[in-house]
ModelCIF file with pLDDT and N, C-alpha, C, O atoms, coordinates in Angstrom:
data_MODEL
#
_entry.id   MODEL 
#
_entity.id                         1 
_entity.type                       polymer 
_entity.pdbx_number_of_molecules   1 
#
_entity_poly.entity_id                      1 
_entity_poly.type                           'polypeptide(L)' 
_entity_poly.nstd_linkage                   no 
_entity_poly.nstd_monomer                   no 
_entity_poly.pdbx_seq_one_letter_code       
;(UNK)(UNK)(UNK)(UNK)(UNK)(UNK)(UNK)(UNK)(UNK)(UNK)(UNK)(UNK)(UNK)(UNK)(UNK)(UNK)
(UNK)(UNK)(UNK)(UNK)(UNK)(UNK)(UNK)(UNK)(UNK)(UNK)(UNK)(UNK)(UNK)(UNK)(UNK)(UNK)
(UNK)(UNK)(UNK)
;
_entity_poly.pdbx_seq_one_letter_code_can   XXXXXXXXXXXXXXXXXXXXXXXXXXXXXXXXXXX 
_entity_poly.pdbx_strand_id                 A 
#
loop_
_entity_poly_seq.entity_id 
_entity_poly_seq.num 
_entity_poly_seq.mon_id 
_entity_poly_seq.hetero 
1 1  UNK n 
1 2  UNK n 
1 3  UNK n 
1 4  UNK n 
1 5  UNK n 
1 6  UNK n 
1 7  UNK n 
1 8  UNK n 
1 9  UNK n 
1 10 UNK n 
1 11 UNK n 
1 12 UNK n 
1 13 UNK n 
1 14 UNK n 
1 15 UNK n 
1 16 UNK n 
1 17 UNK n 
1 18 UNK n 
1 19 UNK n 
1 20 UNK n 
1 21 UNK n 
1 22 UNK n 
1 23 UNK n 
1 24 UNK n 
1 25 UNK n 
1 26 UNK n 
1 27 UNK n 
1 28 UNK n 
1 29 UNK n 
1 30 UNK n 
1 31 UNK n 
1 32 UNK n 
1 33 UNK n 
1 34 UNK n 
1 35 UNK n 
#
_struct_asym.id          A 
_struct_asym.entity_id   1 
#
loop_
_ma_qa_metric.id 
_ma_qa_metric.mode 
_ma_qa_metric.name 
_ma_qa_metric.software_group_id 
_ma_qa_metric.type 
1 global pLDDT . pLDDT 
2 local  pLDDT . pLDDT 
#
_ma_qa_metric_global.metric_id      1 
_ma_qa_metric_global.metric_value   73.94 
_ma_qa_metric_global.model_id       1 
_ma_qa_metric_global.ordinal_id     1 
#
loop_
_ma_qa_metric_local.label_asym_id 
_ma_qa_metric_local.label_comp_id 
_ma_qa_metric_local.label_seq_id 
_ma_qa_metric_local.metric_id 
_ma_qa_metric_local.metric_value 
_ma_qa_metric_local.model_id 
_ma_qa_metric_local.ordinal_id 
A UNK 1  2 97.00 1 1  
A UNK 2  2 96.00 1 2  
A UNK 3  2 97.00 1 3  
A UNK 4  2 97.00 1 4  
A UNK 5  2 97.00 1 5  
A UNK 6  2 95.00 1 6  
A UNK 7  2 92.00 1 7  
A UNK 8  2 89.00 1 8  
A UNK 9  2 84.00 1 9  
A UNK 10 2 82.00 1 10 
A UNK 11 2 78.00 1 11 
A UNK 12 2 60.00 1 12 
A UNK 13 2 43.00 1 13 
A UNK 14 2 37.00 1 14 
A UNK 15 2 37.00 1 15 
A UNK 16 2 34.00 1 16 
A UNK 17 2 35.00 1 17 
A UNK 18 2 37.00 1 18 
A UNK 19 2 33.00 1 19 
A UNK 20 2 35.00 1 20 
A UNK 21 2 37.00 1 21 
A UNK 22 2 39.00 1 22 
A UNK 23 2 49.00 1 23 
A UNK 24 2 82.00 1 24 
A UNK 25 2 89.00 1 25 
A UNK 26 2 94.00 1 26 
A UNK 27 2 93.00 1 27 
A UNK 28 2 92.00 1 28 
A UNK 29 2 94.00 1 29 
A UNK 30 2 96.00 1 30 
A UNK 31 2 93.00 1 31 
A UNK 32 2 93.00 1 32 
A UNK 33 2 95.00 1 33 
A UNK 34 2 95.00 1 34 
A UNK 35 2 92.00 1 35 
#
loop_
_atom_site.group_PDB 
_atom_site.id 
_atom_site.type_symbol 
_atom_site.label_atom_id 
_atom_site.label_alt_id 
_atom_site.label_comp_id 
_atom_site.label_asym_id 
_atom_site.label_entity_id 
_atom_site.label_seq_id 
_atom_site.pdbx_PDB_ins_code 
_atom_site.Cartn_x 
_atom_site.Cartn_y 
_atom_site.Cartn_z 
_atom_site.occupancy 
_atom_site.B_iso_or_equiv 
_atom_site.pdbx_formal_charge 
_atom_site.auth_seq_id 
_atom_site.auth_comp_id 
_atom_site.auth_asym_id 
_atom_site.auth_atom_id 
_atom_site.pdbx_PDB_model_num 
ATOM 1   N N  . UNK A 1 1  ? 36.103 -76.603 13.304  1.00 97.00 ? 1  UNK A N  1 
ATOM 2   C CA . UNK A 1 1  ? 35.760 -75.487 12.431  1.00 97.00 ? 1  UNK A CA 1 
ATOM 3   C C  . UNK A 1 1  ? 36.735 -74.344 12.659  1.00 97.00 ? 1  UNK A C  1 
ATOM 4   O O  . UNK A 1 1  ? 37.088 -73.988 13.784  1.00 97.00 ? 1  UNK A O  1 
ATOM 5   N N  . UNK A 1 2  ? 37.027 -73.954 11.860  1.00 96.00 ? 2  UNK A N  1 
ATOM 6   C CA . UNK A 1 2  ? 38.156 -72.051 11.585  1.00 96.00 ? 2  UNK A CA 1 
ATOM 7   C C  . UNK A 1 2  ? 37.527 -71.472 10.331  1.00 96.00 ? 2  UNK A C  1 
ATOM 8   O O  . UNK A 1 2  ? 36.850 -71.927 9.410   1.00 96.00 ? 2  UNK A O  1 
ATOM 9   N N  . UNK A 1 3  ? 38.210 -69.836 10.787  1.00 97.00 ? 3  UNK A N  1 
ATOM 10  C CA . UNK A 1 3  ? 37.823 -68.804 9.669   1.00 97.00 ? 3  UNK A CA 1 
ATOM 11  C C  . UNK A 1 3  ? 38.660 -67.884 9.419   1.00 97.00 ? 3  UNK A C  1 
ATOM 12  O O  . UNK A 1 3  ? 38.884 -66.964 10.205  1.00 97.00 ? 3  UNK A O  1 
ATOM 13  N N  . UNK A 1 4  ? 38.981 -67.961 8.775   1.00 97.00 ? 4  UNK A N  1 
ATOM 14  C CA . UNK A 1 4  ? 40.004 -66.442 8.424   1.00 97.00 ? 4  UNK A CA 1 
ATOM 15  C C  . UNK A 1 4  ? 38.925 -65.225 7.823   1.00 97.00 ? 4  UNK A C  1 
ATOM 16  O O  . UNK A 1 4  ? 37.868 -65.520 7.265   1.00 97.00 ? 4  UNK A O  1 
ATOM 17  N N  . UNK A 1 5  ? 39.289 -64.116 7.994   1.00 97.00 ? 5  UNK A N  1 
ATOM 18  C CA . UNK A 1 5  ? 38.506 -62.652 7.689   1.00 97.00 ? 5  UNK A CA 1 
ATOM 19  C C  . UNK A 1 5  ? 39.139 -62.090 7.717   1.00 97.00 ? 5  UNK A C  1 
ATOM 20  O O  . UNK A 1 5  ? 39.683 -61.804 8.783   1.00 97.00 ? 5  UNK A O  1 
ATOM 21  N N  . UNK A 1 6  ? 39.690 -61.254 5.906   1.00 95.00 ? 6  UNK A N  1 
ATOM 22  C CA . UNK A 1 6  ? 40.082 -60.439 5.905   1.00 95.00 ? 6  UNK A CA 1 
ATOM 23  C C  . UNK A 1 6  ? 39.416 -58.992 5.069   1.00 95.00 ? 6  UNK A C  1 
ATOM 24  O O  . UNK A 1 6  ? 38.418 -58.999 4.348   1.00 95.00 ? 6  UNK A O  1 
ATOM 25  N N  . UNK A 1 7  ? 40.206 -57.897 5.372   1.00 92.00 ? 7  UNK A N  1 
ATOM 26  C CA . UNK A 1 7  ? 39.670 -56.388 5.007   1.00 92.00 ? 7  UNK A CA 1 
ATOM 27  C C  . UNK A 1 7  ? 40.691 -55.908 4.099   1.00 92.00 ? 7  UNK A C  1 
ATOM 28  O O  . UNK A 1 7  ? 41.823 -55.903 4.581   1.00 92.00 ? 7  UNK A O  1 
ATOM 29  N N  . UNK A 1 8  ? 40.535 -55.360 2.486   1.00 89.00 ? 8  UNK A N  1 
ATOM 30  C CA . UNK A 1 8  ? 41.379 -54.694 2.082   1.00 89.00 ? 8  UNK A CA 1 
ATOM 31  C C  . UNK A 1 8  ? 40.659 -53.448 1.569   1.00 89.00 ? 8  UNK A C  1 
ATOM 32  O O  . UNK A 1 8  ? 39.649 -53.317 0.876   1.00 89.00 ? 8  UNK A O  1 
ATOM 33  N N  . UNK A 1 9  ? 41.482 -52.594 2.117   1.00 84.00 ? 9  UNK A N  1 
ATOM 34  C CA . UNK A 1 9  ? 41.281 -50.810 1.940   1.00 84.00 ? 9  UNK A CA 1 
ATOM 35  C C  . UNK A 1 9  ? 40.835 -50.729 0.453   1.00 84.00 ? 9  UNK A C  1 
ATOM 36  O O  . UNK A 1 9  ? 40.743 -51.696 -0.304  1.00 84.00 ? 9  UNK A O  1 
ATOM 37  N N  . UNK A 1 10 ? 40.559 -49.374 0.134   1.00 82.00 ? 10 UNK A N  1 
ATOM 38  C CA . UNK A 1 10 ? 40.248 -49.274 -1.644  1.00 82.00 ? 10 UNK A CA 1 
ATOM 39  C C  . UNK A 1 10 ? 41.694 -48.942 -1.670  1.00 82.00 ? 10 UNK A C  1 
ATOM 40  O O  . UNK A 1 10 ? 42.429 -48.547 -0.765  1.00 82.00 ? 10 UNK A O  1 
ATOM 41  N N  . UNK A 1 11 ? 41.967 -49.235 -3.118  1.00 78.00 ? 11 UNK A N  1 
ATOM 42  C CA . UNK A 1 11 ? 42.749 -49.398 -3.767  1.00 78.00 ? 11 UNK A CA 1 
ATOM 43  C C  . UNK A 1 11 ? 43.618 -48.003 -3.607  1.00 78.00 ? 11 UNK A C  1 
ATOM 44  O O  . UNK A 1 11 ? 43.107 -47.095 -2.952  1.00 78.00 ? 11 UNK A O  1 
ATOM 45  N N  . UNK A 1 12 ? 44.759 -47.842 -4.121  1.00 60.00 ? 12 UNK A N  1 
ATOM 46  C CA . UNK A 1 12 ? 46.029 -46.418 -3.745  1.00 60.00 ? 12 UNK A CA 1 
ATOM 47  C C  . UNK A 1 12 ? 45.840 -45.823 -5.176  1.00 60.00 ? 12 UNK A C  1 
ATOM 48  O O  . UNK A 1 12 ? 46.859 -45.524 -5.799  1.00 60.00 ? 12 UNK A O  1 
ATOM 49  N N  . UNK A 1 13 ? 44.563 -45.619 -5.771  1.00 43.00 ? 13 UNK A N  1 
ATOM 50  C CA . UNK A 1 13 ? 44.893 -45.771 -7.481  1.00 43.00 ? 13 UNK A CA 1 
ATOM 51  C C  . UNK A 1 13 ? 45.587 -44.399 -7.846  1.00 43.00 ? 13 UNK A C  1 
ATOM 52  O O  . UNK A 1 13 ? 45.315 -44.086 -9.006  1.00 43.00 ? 13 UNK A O  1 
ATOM 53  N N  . UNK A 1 14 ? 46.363 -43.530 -7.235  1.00 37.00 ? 14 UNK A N  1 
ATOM 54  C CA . UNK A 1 14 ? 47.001 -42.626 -7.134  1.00 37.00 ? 14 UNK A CA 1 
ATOM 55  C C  . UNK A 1 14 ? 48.423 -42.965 -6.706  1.00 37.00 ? 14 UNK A C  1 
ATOM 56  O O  . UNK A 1 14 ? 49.241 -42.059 -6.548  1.00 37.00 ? 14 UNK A O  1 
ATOM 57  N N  . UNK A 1 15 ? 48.634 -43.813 -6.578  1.00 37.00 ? 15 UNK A N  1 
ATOM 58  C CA . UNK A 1 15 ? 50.126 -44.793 -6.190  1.00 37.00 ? 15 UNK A CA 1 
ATOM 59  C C  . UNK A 1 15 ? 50.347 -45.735 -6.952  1.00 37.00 ? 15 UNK A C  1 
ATOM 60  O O  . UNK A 1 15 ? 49.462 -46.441 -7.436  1.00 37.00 ? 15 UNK A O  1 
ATOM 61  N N  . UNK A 1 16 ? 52.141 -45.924 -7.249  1.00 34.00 ? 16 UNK A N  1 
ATOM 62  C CA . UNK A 1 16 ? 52.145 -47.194 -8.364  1.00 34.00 ? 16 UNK A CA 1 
ATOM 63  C C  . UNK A 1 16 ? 51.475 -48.208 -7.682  1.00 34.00 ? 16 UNK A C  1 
ATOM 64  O O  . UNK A 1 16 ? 51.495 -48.336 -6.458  1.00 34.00 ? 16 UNK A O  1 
ATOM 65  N N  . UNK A 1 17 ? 50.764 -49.070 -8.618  1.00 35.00 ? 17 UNK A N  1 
ATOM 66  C CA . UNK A 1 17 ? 50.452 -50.209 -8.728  1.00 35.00 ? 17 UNK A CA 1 
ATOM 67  C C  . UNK A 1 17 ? 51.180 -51.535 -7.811  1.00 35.00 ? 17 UNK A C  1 
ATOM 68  O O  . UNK A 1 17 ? 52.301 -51.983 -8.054  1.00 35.00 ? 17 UNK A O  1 
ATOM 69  N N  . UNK A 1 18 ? 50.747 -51.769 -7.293  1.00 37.00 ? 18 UNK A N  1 
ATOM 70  C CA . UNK A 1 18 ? 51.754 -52.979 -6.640  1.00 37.00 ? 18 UNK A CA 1 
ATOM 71  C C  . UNK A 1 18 ? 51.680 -54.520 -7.005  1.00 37.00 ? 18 UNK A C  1 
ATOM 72  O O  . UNK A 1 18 ? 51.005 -54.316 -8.014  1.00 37.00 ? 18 UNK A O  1 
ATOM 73  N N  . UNK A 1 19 ? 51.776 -55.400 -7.001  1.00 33.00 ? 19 UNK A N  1 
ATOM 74  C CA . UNK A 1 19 ? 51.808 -57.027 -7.453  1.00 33.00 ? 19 UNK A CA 1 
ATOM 75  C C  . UNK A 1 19 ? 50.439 -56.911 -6.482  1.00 33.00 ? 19 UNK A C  1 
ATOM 76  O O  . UNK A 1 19 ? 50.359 -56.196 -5.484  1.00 33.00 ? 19 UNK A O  1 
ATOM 77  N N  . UNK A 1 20 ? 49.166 -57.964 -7.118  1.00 35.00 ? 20 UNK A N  1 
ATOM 78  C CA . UNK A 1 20 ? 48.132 -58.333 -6.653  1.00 35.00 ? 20 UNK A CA 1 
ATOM 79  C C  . UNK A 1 20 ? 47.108 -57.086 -6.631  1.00 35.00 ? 20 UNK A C  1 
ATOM 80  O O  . UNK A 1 20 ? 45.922 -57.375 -6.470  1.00 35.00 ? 20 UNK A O  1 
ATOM 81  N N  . UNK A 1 21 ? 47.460 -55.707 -6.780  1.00 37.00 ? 21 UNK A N  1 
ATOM 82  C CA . UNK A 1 21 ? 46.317 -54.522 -6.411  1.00 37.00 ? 21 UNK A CA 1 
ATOM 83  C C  . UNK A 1 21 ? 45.730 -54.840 -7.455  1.00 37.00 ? 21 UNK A C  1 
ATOM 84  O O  . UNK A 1 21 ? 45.749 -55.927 -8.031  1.00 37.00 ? 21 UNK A O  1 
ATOM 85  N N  . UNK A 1 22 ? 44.938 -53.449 -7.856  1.00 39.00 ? 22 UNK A N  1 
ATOM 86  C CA . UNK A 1 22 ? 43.629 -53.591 -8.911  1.00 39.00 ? 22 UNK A CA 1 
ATOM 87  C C  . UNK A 1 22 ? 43.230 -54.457 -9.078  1.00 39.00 ? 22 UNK A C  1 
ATOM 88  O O  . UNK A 1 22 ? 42.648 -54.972 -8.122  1.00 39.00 ? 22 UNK A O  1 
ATOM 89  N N  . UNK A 1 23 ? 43.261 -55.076 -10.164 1.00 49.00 ? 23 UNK A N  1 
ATOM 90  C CA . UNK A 1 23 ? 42.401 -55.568 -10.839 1.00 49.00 ? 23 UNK A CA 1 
ATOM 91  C C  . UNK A 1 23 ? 42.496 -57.578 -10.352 1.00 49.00 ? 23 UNK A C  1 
ATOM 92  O O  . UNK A 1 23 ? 41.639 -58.330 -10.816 1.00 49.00 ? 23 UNK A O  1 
ATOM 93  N N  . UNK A 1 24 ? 43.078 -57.862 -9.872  1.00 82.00 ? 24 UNK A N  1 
ATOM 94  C CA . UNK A 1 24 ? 43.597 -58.891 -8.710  1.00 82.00 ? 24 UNK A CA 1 
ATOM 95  C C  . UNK A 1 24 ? 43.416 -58.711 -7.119  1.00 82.00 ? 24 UNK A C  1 
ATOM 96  O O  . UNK A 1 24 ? 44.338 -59.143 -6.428  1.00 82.00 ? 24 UNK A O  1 
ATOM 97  N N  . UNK A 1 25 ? 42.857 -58.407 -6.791  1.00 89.00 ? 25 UNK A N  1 
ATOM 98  C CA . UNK A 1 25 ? 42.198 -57.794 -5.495  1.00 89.00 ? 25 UNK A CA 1 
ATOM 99  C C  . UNK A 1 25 ? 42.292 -59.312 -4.687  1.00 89.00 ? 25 UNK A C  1 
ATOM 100 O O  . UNK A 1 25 ? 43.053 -59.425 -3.726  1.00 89.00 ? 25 UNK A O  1 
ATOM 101 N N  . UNK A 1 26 ? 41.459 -60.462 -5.154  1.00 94.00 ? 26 UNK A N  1 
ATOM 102 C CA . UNK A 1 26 ? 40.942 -61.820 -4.536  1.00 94.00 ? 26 UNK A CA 1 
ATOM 103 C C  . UNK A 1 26 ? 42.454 -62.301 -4.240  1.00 94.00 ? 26 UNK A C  1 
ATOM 104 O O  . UNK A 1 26 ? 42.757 -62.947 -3.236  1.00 94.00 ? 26 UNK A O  1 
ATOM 105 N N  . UNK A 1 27 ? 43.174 -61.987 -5.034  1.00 93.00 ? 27 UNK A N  1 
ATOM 106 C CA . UNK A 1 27 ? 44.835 -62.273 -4.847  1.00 93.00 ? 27 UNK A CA 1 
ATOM 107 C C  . UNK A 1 27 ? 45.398 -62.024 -4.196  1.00 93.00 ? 27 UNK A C  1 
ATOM 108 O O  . UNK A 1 27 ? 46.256 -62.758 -3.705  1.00 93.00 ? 27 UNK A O  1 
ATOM 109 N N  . UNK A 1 28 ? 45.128 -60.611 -3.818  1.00 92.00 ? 28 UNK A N  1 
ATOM 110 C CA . UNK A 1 28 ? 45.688 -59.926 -2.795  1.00 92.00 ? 28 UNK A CA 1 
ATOM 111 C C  . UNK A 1 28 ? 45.462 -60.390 -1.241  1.00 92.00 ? 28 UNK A C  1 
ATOM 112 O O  . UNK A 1 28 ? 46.237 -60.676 -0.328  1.00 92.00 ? 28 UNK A O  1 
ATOM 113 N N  . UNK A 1 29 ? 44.031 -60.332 -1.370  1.00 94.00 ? 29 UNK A N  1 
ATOM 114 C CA . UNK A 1 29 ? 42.905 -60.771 -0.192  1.00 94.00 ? 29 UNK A CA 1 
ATOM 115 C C  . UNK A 1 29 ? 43.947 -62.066 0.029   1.00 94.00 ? 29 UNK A C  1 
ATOM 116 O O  . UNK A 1 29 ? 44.678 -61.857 0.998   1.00 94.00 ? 29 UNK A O  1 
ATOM 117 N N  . UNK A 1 30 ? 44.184 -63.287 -0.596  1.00 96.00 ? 30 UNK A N  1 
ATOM 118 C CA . UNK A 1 30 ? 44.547 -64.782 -0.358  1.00 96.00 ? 30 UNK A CA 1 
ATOM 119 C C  . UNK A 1 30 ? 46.144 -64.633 0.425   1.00 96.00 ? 30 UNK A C  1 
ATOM 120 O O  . UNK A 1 30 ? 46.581 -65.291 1.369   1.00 96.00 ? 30 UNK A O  1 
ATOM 121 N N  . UNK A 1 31 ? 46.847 -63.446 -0.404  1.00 93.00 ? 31 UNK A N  1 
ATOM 122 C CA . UNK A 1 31 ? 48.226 -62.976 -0.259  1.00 93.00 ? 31 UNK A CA 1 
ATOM 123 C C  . UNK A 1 31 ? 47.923 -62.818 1.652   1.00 93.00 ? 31 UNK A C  1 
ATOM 124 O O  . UNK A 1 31 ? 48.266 -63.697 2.443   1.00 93.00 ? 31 UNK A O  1 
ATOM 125 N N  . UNK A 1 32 ? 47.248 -61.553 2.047   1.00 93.00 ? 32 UNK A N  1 
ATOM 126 C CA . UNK A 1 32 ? 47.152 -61.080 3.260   1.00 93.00 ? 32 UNK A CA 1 
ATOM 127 C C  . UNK A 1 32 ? 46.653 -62.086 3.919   1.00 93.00 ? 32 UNK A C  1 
ATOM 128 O O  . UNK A 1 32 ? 46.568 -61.815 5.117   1.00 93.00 ? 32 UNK A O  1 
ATOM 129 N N  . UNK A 1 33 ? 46.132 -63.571 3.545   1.00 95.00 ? 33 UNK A N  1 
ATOM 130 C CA . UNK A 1 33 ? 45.758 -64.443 4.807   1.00 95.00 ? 33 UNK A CA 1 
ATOM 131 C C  . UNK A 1 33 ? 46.837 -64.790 4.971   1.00 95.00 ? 33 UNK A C  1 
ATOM 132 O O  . UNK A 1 33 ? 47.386 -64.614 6.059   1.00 95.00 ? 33 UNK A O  1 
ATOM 133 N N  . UNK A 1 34 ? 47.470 -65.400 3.909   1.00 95.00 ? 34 UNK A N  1 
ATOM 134 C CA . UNK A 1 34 ? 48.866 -66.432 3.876   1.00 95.00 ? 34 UNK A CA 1 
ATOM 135 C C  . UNK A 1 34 ? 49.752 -65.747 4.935   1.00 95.00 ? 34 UNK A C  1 
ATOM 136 O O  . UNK A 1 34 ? 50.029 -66.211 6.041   1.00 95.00 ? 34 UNK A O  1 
ATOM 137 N N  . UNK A 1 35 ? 50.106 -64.701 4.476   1.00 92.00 ? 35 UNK A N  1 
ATOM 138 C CA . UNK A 1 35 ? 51.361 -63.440 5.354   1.00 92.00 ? 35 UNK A CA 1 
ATOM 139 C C  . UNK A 1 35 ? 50.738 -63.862 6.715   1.00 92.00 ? 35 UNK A C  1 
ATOM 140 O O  . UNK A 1 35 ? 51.148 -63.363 7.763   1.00 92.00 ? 35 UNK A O  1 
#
């Protein structure tokens, strides 16, 4: 058995946009295990 757990902050919605933020969040989340 394994687990990965990850945490992403709220969003920078006062900062450009980056690949995976907003509205792709679960993307992001998958992005930060992989890395």
């Amino acid at each position: 058995a394994g687990e990965n757990v990850v945490r992403l902050g709220p969003p920078a919605r006062d900062a450009p946009r980056q690949l995976g933020d907003g509205e792709n969040r679960v993307g992001l989340a998958h992005r930060r295990l992989w890395e």
